[in-house]
Each structure stands twice: as C-alpha cells, then as structure tokens.
C-alpha atoms as a PDB file:
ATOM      1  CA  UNK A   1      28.246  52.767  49.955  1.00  0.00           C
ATOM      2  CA  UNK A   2      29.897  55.938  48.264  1.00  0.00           C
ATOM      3  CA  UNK A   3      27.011  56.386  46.036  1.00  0.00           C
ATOM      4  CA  UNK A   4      24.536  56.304  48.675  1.00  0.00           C
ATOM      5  CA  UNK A   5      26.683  58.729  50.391  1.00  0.00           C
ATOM      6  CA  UNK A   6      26.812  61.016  47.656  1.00  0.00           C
ATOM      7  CA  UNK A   7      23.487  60.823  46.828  1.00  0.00           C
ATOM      8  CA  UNK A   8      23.237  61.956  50.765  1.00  0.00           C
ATOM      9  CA  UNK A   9      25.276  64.882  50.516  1.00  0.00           C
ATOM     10  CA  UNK A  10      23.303  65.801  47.160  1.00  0.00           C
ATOM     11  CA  UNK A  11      20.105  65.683  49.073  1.00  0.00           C
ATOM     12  CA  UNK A  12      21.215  67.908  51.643  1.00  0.00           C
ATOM     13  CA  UNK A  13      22.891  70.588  49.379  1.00  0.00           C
ATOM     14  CA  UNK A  14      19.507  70.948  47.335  1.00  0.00           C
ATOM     15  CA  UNK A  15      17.897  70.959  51.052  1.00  0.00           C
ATOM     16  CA  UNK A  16      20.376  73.259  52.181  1.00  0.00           C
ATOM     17  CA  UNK A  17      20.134  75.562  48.842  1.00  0.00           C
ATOM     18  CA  UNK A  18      15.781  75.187  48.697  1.00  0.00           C
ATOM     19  CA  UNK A  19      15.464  76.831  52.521  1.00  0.00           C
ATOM     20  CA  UNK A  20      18.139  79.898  51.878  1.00  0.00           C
ATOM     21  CA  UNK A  21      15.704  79.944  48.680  1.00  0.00           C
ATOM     22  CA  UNK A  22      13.056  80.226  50.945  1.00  0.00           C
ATOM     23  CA  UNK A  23      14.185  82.464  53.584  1.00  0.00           C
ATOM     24  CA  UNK A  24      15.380  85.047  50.636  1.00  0.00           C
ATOM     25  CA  UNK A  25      12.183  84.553  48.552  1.00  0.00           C
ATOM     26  CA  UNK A  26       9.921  85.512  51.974  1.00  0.00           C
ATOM     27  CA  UNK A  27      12.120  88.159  52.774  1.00  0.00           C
ATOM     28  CA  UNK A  28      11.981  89.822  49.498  1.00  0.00           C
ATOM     29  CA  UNK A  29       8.564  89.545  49.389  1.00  0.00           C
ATOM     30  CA  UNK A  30       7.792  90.853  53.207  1.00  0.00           C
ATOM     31  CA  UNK A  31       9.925  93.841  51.506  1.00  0.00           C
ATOM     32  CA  UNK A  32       7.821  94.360  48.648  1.00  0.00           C
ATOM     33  CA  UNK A  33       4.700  95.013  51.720  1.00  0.00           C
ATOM     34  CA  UNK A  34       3.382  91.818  50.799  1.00  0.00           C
ATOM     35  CA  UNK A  35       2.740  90.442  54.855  1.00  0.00           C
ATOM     36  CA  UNK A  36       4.241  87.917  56.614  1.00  0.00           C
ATOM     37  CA  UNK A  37       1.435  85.414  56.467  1.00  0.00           C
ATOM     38  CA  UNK A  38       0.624  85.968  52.688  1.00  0.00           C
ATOM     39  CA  UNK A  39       4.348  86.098  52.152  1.00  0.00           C
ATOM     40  CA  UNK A  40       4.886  82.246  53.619  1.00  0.00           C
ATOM     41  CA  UNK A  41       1.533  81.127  52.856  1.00  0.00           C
ATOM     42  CA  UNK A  42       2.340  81.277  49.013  1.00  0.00           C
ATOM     43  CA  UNK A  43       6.325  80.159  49.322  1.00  0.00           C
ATOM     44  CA  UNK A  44       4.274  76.691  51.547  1.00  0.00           C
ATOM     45  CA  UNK A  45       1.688  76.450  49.104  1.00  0.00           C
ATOM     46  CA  UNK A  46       3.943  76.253  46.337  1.00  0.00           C
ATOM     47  CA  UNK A  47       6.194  74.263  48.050  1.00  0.00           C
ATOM     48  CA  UNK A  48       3.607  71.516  48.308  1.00  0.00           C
ATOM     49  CA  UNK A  49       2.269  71.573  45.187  1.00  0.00           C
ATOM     50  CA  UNK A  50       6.171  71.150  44.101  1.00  0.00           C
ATOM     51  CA  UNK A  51       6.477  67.735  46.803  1.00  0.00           C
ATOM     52  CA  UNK A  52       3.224  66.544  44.917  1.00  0.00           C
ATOM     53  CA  UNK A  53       5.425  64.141  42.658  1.00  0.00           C
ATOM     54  CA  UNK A  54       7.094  62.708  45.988  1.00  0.00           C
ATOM     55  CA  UNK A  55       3.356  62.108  47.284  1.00  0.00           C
ATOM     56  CA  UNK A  56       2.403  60.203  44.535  1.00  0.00           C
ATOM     57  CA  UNK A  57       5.702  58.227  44.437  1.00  0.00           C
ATOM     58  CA  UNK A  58       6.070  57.210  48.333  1.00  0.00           C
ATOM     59  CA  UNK A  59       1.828  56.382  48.488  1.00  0.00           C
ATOM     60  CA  UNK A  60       1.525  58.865  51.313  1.00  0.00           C
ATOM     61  CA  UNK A  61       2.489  56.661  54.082  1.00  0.00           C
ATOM     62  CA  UNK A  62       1.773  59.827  56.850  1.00  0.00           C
ATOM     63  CA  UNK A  63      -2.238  59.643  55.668  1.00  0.00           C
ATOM     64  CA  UNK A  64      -2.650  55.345  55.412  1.00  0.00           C
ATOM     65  CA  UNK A  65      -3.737  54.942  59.191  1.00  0.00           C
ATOM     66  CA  UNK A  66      -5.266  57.482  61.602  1.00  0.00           C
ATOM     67  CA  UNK A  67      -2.881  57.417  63.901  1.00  0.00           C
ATOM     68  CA  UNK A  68      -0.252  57.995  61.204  1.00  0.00           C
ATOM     69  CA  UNK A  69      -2.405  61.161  60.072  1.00  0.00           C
ATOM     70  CA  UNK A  70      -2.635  62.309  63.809  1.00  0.00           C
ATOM     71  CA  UNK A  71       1.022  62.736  64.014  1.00  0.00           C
ATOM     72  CA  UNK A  72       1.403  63.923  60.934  1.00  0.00           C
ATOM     73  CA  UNK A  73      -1.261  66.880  61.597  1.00  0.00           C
ATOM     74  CA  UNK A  74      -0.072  67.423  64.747  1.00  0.00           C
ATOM     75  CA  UNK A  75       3.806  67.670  63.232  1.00  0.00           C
ATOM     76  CA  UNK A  76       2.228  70.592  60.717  1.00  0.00           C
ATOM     77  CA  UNK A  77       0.279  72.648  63.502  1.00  0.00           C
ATOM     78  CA  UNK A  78       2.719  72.453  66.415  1.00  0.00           C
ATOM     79  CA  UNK A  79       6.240  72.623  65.847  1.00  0.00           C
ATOM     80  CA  UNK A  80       6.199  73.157  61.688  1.00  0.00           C
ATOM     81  CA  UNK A  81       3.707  75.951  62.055  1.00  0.00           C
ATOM     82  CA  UNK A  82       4.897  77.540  65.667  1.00  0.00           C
ATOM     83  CA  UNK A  83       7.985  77.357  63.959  1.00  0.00           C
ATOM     84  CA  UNK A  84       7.716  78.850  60.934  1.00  0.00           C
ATOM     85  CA  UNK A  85       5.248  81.361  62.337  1.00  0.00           C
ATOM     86  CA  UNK A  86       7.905  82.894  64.785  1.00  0.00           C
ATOM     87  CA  UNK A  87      10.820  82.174  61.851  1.00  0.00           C
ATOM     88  CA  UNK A  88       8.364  84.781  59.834  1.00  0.00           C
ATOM     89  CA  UNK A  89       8.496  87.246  62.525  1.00  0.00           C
ATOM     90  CA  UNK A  90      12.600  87.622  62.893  1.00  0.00           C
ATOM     91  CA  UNK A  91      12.472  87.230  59.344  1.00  0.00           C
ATOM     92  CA  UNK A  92      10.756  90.834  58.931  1.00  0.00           C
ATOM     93  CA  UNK A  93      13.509  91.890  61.390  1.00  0.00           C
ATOM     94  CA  UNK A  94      16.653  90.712  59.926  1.00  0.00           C
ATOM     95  CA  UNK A  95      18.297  89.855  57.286  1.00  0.00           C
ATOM     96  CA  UNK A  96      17.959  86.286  55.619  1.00  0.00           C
ATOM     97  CA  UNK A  97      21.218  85.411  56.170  1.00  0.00           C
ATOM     98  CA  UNK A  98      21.467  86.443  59.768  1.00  0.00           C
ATOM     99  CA  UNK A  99      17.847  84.626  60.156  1.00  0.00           C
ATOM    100  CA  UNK A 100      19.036  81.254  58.014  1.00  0.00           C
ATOM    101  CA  UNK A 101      22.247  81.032  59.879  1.00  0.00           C
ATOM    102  CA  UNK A 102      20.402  81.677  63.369  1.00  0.00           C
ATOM    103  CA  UNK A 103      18.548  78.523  62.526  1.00  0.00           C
ATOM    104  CA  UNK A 104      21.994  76.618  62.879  1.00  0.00           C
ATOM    105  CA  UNK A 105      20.955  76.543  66.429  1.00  0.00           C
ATOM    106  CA  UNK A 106      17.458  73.967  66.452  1.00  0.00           C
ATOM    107  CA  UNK A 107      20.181  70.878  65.250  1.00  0.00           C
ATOM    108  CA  UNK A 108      22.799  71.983  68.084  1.00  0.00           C
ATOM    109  CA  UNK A 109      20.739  72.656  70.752  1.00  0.00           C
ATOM    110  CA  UNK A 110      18.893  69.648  69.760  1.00  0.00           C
ATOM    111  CA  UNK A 111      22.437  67.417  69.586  1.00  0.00           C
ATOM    112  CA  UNK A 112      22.800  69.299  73.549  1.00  0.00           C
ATOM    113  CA  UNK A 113      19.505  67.695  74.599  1.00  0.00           C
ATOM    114  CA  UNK A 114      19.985  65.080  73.104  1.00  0.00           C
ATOM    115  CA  UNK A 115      23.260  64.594  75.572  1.00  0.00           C
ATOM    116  CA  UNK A 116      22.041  65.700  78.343  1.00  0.00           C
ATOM    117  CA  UNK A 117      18.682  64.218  78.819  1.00  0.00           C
ATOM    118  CA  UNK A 118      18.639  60.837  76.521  1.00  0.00           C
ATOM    119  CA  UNK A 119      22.527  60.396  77.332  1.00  0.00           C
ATOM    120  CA  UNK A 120      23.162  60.118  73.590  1.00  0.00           C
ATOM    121  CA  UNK A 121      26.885  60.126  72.973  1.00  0.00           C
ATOM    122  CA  UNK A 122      28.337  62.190  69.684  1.00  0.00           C
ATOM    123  CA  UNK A 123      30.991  61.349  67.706  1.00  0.00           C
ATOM    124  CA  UNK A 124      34.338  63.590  67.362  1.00  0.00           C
ATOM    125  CA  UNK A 125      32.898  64.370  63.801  1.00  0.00           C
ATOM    126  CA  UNK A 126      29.620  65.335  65.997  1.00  0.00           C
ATOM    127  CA  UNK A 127      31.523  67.247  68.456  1.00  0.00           C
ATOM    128  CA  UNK A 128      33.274  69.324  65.691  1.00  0.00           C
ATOM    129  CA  UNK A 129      29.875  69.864  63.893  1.00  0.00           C
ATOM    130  CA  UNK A 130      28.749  71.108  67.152  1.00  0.00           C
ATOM    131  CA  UNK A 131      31.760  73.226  67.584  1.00  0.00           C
ATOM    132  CA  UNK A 132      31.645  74.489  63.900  1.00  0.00           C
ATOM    133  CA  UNK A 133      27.879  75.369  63.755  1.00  0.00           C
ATOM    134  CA  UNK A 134      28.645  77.540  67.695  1.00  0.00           C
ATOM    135  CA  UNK A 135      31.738  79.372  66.038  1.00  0.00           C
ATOM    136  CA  UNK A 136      29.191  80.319  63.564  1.00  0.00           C
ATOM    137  CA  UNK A 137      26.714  81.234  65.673  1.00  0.00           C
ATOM    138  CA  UNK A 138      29.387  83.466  67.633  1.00  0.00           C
ATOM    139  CA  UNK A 139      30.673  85.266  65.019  1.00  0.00           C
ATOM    140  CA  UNK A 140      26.930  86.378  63.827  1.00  0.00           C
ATOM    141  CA  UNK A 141      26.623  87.513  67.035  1.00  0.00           C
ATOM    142  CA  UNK A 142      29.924  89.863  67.635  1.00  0.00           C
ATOM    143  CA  UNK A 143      30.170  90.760  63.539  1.00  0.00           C
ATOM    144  CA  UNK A 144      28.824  94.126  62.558  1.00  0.00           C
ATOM    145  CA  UNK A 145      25.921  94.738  60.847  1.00  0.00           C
ATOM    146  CA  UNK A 146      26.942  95.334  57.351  1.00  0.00           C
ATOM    147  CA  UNK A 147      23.091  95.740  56.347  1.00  0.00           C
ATOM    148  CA  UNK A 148      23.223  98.692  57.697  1.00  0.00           C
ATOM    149  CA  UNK A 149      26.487 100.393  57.427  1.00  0.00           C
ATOM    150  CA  UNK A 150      26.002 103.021  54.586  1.00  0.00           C
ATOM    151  CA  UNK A 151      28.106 101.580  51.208  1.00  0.00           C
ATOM    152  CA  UNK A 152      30.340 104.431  49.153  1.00  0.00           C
ATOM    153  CA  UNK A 153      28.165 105.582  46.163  1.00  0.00           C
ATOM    154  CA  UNK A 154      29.764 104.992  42.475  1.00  0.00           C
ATOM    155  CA  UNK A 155      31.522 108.186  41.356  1.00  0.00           C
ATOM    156  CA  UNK A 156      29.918 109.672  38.346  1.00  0.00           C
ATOM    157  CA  UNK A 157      31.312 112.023  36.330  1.00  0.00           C
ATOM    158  CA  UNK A 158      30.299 115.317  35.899  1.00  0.00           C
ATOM    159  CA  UNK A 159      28.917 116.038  32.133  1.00  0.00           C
ATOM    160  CA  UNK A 160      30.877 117.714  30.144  1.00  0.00           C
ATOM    161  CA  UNK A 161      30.504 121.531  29.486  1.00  0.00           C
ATOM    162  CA  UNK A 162      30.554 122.681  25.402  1.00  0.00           C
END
C-alpha cells in the first residue's frame, strides 16, 4: 500500500539521519579527547535508553525464550560489537562522512554474497542500487581529501589609523 510504503521510506530516512547522527556525535566527541570506547559507550547507552519505549511496546520478543535471548546476545557481542568496535577505530581516523559512506559497502557486499553463494537473484532496481552505492564508493576513493586541504582565511581589515 502507498502508506505503508511511505511509512517505509520515513523509517529509513530517520534511520538513515539517527546513524550520520551517530557517526558525527562520536567523532566530535573522540575530538574533544574523550576515547573511543567512552565516546560510543555513551552515544549506545543513550541510544537504548531512547529504544526503551519500543521495548515496552513490542514485549521484548528477543528475551521471551532462551534460545531467542541466545541469538540475540550473540547478535550484540559478535557482529554488533566487532562491528562497531572496528567502525570506532576508522572513525578516529577519518572523517564521518568518509567513515558513514564507507559503510555503504556491508549492504553491497552483502547483496554480492548473497549472489554468489545463496544464488539470490536482484532486481534491475537492485542492480542499480548496487551500481549507485559502488559509484559512491569510487568516487570516495579517487576524490581529494578536502579535510585536509588548507581553506583561504576571511580577509580582515586592517584598523584604521587616527
């Protein structure tokens, strides 16, 4: 339905908008010496306490059975905290765009894998999202680094003599 749809694309603008959020938010704070773990400990922990509402409204499915609680711990401490842990460490070494944009690459090289070893087939919208997202990726790569190219300094007059 078009509402459903819309309410899609809403969802993943605000997800979209809440993890440049959080790549800026860490980096600015890794900048201010505040280190890396401390730095994404308190963006997580305030994450969470902001998902509370969504806990309380789905009746935290993930923690009803143990073997829904298993995957669910071992989805935090493998590939959300290996993840996020080696995210942290580019993220002290670039900027947060170049490090959000560099993420483009876990959905595409998952979509790749995806091909190649389940035999999924993707759509021509799929193979332009593919082809979008590598462009992307390319031009990152080749573009220069504006962060540190030195930027003209405003003119300011000189005072005037009496």
């Amino acid at each position: 339905s078009a509402a459903g749809t819309a309410a899609s694309v809403g969802l993943g603008l605000v997800a979209g908008a809440t993890y440049a959020l959080y790549s800026w938010v860490v980096h600015r704070l890794m900048e201010q010496h505040v280190g890396r773990a401390a730095a994404m400990g308190a963006v997580f922990g305030a994450g969470g306490v902001l998902l509370l509402p969504v806990l309380a409204v789905t009746g935290a499915p993930l923690v009803e059975s143990p073997s829904s609680f298993t995957v669910a711990v071992y989805m935090a401490l493998v590939p959300m905290f290996l993840g996020y842990f080696l995210f942290g460490i580019g993220l002290a070494r670039v900027r947060p765009s170049t490090a959000t944009t560099l993420t483009l690459a876990e959905p595409a090289v998952a979509a790749v894998l995806a091909i190649l070893v389940v035999g999924e087939q993707l759509s021509v919208l799929g193979w332009t999202g593919l082809s979008i997202i590598g462009a992307a990726l390319v031009v990152l790569a080749v573009a220069p680094a504006n962060a540190t190219a030195e930027r003209p300094q405003a003119l300011v007059p000189a005072p005037a003599r009496a």
